[in-house]
Protein backbone atom coordinates (compact mmCIF):
# COMPACT_ATOMS: atom_id res chain seq x y z
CA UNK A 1 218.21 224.78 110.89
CA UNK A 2 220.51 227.26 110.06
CA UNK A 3 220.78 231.38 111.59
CA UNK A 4 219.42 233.24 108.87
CA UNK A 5 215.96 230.33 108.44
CA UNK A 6 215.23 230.51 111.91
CA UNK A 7 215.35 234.23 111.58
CA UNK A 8 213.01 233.61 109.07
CA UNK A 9 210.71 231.50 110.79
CA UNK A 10 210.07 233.66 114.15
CA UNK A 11 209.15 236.71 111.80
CA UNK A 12 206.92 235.10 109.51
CA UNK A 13 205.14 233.34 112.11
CA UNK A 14 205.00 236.38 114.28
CA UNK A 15 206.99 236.26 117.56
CA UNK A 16 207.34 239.34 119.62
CA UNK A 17 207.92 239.41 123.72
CA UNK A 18 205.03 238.15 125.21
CA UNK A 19 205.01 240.80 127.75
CA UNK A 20 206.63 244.66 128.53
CA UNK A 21 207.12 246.05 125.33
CA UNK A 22 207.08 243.18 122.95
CA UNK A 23 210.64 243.39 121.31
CA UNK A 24 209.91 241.34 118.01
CA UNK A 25 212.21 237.93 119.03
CA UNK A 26 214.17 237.79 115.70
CA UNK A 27 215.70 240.55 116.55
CA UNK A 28 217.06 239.14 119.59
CA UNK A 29 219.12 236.29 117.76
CA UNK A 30 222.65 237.44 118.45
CA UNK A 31 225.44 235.86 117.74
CA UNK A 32 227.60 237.36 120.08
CA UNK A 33 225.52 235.90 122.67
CA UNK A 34 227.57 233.28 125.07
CA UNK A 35 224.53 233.16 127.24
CA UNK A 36 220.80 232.30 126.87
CA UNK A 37 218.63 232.90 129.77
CA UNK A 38 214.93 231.93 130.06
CA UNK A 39 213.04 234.40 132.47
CA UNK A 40 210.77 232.19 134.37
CA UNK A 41 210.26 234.83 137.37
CA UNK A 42 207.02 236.10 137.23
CA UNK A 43 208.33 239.42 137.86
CA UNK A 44 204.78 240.87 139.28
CA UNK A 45 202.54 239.99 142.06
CA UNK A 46 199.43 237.63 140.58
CA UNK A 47 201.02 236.65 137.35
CA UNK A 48 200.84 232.74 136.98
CA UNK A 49 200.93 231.66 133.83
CA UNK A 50 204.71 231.37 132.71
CA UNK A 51 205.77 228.81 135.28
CA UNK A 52 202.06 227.20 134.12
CA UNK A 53 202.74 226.98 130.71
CA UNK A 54 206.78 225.87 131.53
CA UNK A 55 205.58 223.01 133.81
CA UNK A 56 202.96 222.05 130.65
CA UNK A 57 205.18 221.65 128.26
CA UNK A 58 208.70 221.99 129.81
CA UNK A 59 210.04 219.65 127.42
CA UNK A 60 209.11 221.83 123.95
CA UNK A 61 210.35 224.89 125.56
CA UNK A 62 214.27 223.07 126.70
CA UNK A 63 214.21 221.75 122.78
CA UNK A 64 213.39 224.97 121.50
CA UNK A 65 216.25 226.90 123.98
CA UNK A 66 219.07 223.84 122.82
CA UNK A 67 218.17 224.73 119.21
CA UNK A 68 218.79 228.59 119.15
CA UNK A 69 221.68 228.01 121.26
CA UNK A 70 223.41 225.66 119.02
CA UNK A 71 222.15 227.81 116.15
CA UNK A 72 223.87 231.30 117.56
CA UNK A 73 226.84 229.76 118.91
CA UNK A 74 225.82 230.39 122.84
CA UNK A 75 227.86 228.35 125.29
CA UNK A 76 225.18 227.66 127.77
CA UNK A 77 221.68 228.31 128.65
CA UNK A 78 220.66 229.29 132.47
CA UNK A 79 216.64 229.12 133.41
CA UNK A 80 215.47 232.10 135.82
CA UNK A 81 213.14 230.48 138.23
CA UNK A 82 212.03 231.32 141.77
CA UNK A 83 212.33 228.11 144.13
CA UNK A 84 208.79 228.54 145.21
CA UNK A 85 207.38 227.47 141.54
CA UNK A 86 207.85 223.90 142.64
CA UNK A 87 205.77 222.10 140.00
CA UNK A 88 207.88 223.35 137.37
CA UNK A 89 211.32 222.89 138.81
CA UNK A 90 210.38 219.53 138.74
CA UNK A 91 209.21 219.58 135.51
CA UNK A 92 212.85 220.89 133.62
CA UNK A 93 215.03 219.02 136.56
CA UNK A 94 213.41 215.92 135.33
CA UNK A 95 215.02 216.65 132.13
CA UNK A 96 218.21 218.24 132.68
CA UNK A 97 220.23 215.23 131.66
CA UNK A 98 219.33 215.52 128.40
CA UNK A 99 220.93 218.86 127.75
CA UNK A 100 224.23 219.28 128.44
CA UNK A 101 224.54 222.87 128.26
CA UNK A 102 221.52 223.83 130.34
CA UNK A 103 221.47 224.80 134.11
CA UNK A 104 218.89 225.74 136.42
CA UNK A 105 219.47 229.48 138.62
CA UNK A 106 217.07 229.24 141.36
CA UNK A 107 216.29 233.15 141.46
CA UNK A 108 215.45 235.33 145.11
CA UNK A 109 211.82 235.56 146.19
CA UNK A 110 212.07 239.48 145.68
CA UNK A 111 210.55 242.17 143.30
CA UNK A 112 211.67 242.87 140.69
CA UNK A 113 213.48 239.45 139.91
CA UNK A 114 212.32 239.27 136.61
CA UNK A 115 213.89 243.18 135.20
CA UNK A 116 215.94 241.83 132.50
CA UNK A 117 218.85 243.61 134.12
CA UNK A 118 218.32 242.02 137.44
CA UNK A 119 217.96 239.23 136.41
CA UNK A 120 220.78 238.89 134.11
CA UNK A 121 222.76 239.87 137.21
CA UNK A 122 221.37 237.39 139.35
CA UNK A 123 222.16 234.57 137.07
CA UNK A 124 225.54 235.41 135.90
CA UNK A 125 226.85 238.53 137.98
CA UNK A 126 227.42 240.56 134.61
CA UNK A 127 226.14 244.01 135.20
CA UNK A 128 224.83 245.77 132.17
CA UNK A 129 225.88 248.98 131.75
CA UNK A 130 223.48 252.10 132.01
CA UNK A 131 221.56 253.08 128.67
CA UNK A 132 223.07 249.35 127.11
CA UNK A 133 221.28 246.30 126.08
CA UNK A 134 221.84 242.73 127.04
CA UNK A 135 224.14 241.81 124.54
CA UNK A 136 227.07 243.95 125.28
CA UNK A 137 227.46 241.55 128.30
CA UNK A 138 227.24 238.31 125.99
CA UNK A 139 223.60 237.64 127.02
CA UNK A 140 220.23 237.15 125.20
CA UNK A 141 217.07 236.89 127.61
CA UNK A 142 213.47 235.37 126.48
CA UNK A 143 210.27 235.09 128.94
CA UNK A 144 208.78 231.46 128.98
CA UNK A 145 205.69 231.77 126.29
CA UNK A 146 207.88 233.74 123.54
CA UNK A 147 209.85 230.41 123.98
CA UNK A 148 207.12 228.78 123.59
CA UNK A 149 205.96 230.30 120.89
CA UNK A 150 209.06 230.01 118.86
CA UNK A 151 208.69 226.02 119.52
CA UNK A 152 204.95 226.33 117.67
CA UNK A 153 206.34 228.30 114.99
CA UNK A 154 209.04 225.52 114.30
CA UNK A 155 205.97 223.14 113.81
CA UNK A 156 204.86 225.90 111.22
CA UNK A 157 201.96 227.38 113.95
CA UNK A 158 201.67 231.09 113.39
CA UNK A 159 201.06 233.25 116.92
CA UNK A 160 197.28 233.74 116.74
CA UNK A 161 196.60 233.41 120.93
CA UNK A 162 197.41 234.56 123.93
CA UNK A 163 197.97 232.88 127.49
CA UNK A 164 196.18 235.34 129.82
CA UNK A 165 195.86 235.29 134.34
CA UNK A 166 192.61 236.53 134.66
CA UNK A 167 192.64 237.87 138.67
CA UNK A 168 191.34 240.09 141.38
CA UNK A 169 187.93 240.45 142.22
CA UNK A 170 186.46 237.98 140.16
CA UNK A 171 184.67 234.74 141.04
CA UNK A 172 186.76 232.04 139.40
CA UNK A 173 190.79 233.19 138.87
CA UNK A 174 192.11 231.41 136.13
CA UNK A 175 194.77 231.15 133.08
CA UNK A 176 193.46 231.27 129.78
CA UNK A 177 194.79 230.62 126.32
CA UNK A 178 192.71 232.95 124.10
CA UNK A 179 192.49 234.66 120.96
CA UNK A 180 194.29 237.62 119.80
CA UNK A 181 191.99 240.17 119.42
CA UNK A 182 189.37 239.04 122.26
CA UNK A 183 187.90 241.90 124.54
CA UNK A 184 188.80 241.85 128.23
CA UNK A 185 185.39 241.97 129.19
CA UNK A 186 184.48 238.95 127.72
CA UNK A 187 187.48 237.18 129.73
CA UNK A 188 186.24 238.86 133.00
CA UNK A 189 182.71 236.69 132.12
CA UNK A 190 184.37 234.10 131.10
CA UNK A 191 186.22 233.96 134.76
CA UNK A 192 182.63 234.25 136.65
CA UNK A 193 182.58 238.09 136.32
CA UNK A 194 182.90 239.48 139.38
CA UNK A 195 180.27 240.24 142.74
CA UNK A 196 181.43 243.97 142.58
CA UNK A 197 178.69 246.09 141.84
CA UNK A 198 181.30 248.36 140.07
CA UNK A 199 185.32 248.03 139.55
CA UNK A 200 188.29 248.99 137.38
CA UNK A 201 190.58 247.01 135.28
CA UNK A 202 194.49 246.73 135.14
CA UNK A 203 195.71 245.69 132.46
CA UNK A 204 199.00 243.41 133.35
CA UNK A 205 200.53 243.36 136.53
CA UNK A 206 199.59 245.73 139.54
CA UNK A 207 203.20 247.78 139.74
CA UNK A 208 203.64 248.02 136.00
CA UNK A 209 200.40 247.77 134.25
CA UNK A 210 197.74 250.60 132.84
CA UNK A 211 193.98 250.72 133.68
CA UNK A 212 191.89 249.60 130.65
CA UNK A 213 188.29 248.60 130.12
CA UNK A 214 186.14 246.12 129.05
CA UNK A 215 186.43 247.24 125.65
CA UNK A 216 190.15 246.76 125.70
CA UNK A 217 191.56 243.77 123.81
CA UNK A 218 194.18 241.25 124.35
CA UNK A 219 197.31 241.99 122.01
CA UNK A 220 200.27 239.65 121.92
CA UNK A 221 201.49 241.08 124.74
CA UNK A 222 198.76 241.20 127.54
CA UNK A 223 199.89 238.84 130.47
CA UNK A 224 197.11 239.86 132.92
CA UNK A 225 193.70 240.97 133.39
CA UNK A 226 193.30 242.21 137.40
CA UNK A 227 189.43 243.14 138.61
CA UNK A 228 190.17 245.48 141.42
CA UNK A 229 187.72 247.81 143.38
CA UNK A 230 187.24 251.26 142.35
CA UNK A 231 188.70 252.84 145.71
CA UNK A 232 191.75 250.07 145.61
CA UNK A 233 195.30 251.72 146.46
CA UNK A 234 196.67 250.47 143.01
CA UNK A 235 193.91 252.15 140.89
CA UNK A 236 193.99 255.44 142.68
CA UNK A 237 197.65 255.31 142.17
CA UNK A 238 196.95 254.63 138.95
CA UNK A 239 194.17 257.50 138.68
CA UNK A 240 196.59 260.05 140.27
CA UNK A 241 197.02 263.01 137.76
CA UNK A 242 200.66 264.29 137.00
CA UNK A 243 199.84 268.01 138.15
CA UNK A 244 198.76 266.64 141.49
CA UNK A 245 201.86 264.56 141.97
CA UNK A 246 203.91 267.75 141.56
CA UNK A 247 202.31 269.74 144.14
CA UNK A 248 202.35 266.74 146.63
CA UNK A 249 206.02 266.64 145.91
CA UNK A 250 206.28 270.28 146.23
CA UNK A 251 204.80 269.96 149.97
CA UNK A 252 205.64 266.50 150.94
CA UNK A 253 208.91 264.82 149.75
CA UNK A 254 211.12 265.32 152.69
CA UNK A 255 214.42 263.57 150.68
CA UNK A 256 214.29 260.64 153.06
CA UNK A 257 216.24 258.87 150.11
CA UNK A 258 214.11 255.54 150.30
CA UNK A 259 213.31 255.84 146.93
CA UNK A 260 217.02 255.71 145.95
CA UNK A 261 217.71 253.44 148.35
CA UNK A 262 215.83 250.65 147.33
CA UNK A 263 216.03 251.30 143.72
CA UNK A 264 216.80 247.88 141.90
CA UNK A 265 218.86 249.86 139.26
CA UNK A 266 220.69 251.81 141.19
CA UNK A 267 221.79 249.32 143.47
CA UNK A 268 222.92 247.69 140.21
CA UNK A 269 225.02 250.62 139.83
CA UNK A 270 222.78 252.69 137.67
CA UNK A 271 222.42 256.41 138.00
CA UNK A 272 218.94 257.04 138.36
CA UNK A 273 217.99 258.53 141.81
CA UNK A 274 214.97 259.28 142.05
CA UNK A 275 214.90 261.22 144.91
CA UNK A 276 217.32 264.09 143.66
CA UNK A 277 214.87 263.59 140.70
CA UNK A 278 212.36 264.28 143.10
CA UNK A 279 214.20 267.33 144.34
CA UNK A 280 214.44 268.74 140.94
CA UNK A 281 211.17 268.32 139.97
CA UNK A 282 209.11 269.76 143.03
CA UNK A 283 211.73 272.83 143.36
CA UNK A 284 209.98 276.11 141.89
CA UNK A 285 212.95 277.87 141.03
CA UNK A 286 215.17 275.95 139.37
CA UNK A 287 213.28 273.24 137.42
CA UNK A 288 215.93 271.54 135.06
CA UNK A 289 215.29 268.38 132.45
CA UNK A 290 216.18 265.41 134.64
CA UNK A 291 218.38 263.44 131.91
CA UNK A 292 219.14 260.32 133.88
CA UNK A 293 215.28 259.55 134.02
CA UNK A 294 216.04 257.20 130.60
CA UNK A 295 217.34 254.90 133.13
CA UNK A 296 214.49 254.55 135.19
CA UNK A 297 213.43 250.61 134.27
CA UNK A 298 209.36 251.69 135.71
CA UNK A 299 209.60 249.12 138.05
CA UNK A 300 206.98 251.43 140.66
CA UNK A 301 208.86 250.08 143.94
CA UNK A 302 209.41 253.60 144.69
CA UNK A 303 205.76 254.64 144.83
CA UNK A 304 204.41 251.83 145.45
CA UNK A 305 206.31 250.41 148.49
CA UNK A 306 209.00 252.90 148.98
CA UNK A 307 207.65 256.32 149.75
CA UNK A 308 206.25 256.84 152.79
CA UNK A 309 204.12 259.78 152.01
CA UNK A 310 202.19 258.16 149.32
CA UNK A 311 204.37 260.34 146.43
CA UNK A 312 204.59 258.81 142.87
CA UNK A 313 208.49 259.02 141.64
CA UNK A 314 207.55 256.71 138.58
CA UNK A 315 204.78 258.47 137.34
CA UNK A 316 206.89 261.91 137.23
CA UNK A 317 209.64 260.31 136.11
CA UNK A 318 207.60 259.05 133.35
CA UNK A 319 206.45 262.44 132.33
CA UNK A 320 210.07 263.50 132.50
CA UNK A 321 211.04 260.71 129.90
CA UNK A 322 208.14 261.77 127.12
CA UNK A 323 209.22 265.14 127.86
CA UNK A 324 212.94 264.54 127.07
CA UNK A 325 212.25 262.27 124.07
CA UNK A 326 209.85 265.00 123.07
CA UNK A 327 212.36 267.60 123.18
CA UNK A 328 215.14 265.03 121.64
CA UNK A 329 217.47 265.07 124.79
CA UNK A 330 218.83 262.19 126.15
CA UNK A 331 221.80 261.51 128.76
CA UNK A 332 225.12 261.67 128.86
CA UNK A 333 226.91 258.31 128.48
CA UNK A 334 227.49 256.47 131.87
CA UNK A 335 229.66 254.09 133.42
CA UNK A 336 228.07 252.18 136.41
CA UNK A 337 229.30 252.97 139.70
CA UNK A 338 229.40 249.10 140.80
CA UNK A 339 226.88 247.24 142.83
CA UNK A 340 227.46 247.95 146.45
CA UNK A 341 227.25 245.37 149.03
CA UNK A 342 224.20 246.94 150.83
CA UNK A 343 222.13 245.63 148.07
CA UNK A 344 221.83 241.97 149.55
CA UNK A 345 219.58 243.65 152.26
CA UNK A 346 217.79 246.13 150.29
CA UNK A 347 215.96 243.55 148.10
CA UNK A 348 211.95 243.80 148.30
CA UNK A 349 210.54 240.33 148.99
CA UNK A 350 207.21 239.14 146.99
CA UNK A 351 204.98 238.56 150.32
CA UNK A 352 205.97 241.39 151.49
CA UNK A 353 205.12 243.90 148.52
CA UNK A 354 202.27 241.93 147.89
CA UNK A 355 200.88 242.63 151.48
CA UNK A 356 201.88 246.12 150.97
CA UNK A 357 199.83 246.77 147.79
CA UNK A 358 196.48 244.91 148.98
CA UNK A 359 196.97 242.21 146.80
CA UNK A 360 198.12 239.18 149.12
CA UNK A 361 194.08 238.45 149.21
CA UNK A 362 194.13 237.93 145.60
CA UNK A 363 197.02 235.46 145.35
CA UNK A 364 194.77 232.80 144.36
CA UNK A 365 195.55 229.26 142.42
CA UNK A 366 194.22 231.06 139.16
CA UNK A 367 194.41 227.04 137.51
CA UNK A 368 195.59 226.78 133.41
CA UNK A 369 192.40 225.76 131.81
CA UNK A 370 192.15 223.89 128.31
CA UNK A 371 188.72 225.94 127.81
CA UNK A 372 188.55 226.87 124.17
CA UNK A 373 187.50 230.55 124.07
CA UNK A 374 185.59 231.12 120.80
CA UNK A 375 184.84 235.20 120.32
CA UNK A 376 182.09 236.30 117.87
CA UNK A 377 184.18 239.08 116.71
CA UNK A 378 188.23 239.84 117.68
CA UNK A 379 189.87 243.11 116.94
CA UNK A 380 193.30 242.68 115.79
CA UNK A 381 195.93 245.75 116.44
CA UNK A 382 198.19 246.19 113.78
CA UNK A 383 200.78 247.57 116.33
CA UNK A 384 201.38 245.46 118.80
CA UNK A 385 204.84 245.45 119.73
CA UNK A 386 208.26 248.08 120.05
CA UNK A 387 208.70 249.15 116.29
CA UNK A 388 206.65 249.50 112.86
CA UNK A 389 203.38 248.12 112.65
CA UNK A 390 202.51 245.74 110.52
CA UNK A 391 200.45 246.92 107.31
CA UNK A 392 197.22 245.27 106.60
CA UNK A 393 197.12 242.61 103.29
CA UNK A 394 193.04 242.26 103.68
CA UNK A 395 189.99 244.17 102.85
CA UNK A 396 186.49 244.18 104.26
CA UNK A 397 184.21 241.20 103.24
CA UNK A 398 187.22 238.87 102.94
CA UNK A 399 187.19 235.68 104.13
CA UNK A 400 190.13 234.46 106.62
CA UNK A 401 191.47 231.25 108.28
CA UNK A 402 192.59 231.42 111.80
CA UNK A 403 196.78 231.47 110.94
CA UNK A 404 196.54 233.10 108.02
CA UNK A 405 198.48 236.46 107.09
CA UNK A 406 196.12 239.90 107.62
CA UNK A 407 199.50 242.39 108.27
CA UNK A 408 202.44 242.14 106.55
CA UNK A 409 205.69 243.14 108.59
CA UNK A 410 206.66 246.46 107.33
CA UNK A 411 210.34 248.70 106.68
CA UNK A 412 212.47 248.83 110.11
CA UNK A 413 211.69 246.31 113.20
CA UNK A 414 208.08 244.45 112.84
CA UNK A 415 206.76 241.38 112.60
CA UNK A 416 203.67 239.66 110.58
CA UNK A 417 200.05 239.70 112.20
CA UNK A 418 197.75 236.81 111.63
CA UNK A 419 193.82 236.20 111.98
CA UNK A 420 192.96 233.92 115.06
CA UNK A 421 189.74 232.92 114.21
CA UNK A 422 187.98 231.99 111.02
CA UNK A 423 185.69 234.11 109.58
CA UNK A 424 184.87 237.72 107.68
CA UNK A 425 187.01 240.48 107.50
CA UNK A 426 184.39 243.28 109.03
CA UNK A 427 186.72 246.37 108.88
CA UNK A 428 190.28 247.53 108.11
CA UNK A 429 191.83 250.41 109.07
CA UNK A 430 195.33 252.09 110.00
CA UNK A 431 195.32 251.19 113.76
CA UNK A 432 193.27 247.81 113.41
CA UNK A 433 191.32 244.66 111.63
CA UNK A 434 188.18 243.38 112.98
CA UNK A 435 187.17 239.90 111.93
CA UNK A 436 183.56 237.99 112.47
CA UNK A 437 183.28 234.48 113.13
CA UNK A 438 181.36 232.71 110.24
């Protein structure tokens, strides 16, 4: 297969990141790229189901890595994994021999091992520049399902599910592959519901995901459903509002620095410090845009483990970026400062933040089951991933097969969207498509 058909193939069929923002994967076939990493970290607390579905079918996703390789002209392919995921270490070492050009990293037990930029650092040492992308360090990273996905759209499979952890406070943890378009409450069921009388519901990981509902559904990108109780520290983090988190700054923040300090970008060199952010922001007389918040990656560390008064750096700094975009101001270009040698002791290990964030309790097996989930109904987003969304090529009352075509990738970055169940087209609109099962 040559460059410009496999580009082909991973747009037709669909491919975006399956997880963060869900950068549509053709678009990620460079061939300037020397290096290929897969990102097999499981950057967040709870999240199971990458090193699941690599120990599964570990053999598929090493094909599918060898082929785009050869295909952009990339010298060798490294696979991110943390030594802990035994079962599938054993799974690729088995097969190592096969493929000359690919190598195993075995990746630090810490948070946030799976940031691209980490990671790309821990695997080759190439620092990527503030404000720059992969690629202008010779390196293109995937996540282990998009892989995976790219090996089912070889075989002419379209992406029409989703492998989701369904965890917290619910009675049977487990990894699901489901379809696109399912509501999260019907996974929460599915999973034994839970004994709470009452909860909330994060939608991905605990540091970097977004309450939801059960009315919520899964999109291409949806890695984790957590049940958590209403008074839990991550939901009233979650919960805080933005013009309380100034005032607390205002009277609290007393520029210990340990925001800064163990800040995985800047101790890559990056200049985002959030604590002068801090400064700025919670000073009444002088409140200036804080430029340098574009480089904040939204990890959380620094309100979620760093701070010791409970402040929220992220969330302001996350106001701070809208407000900038809004206003069309971005930062100055930056060179990075260099990674100092501090940073091999200001790493946050896994157990750890886990402990830290009342979520050790909920580190459960969360098994992959082969359950086929069959919705009545599925409501299917026509923007699910970073770019255009995809413009609907179905009307109410028509009848669909699970596979086929309902969006067609529109002008600028965007993918197709396809039905993932049989059955009735029920509605069509500009944000979604909702299909029945016959």
């Amino acid at each position: 297969m040559n460059y410009d058909e496999l580009v082909k193939t991973i747009k037709s069929s669909g491919v975006v990141g399956a997880g963060g923002a869900g950068f549509p994967t053709y678009a990620k076939l460079d061939r300037r790229a020397d290096t290929l990493i897969l990102n097999c970290a499981e950057c967040e607390p709870l999240l199971k189901l990458h090193r699941q579905l690599l120990e599964r079918n570990a053999y598929e996703i090493l094909s599918t890595l060898d082929l785009i390789s050869k295909t952009v002209g990339a010298k060798q392919v490294i696979i991110g994994i943390k030594g802990s995921y035994k079962n599938a270490l054993a799974a690729i070492e088995s097969l190592l021999d096969s493929f000359q050009n690919i190598s195993v990293c075995r990746l630090p037990e810490v948070y946030p091992a799976g940031d691209e930029v980490v990671l790309i650092y821990e695997a080759t040492g190439r620092v990527v520049e503030p404000g720059s992308l992969p690629i202008t360090v010779g390196v293109t990273a995937f996540n282990v399902e998009t892989i995976y996905n790219v090996s089912r759209a070889l075989e002419g499979e379209n992406v029409t599910h989703k492998y989701v952890t369904v965890a917290g406070e619910v009675r049977k943890p487990m990894t699901l592959r489901v379809p696109i378009g399912t509501t999260v409450g019907e996974l929460i069921d599915y999973a034994g519901g839970s004994e709470l009388e009452t909860y909330e519901i994060v939608l991905g990981g605990p540091m970097m995901g977004s309450l939801g509902n059960r009315f919520d559904v899964v999109k291409k990108t949806t890695n984790a459903i957590l049940v958590l109780p209403p008074d839990h520290y991550i939901v009233k983090k979650k919960q805080a509002k933005q013009s309380i988190d100034i005032k607390r700054a205002m009277a609290a923040c007393c520029q210990c620095t340990y925001c800064t300090d163990l800040c995985p970008r800047h101790l890559l060199g990056h200049p985002i410090d959030p604590a002068h952010f801090m400064l700025n922001a919670s000073h009444t007389m002088e409140k200036t845009p804080y430029l340098d918040a574009a480089f904040c990656s939204g990890c959380g560390l620094c309100e979620m483990y760093s701070c010791g008064q409970g402040l929220s750096p992220r969330s302001l700094l996350d106001a701070q970026k809208a407000e900038n975009r809004k206003n069309g101001l971005k930062p100055e270009p930056h060179k990075g400062s260099g990674v100092p040698d501090s940073r091999r002791y200001r790493r946050v290990p896994m157990k750890r933040l886990a402990a830290r964030i009342g979520v050790d309790k909920y580190n459960k097996t969360a098994p992959m089951l082969d359950d086929e989930i069959n919705p009545k109904t599925v409501t299917i987003m026509l923007s699910q991933h970073i770019g255009a969304p995809a413009k609907a090529v179905v009307f109410p009352k028509a009848e669909v097969k699970c596979g086929q075509i309902i969006a067609a990738a529109g002008d600028g970055l965007c993918v197709n969207i396809h039905a993932s169940i049989d059955g009735v087209v029920t509605a069509v609109n500009d944000k979604f498509i909702k299909i029945a099962r016959q």
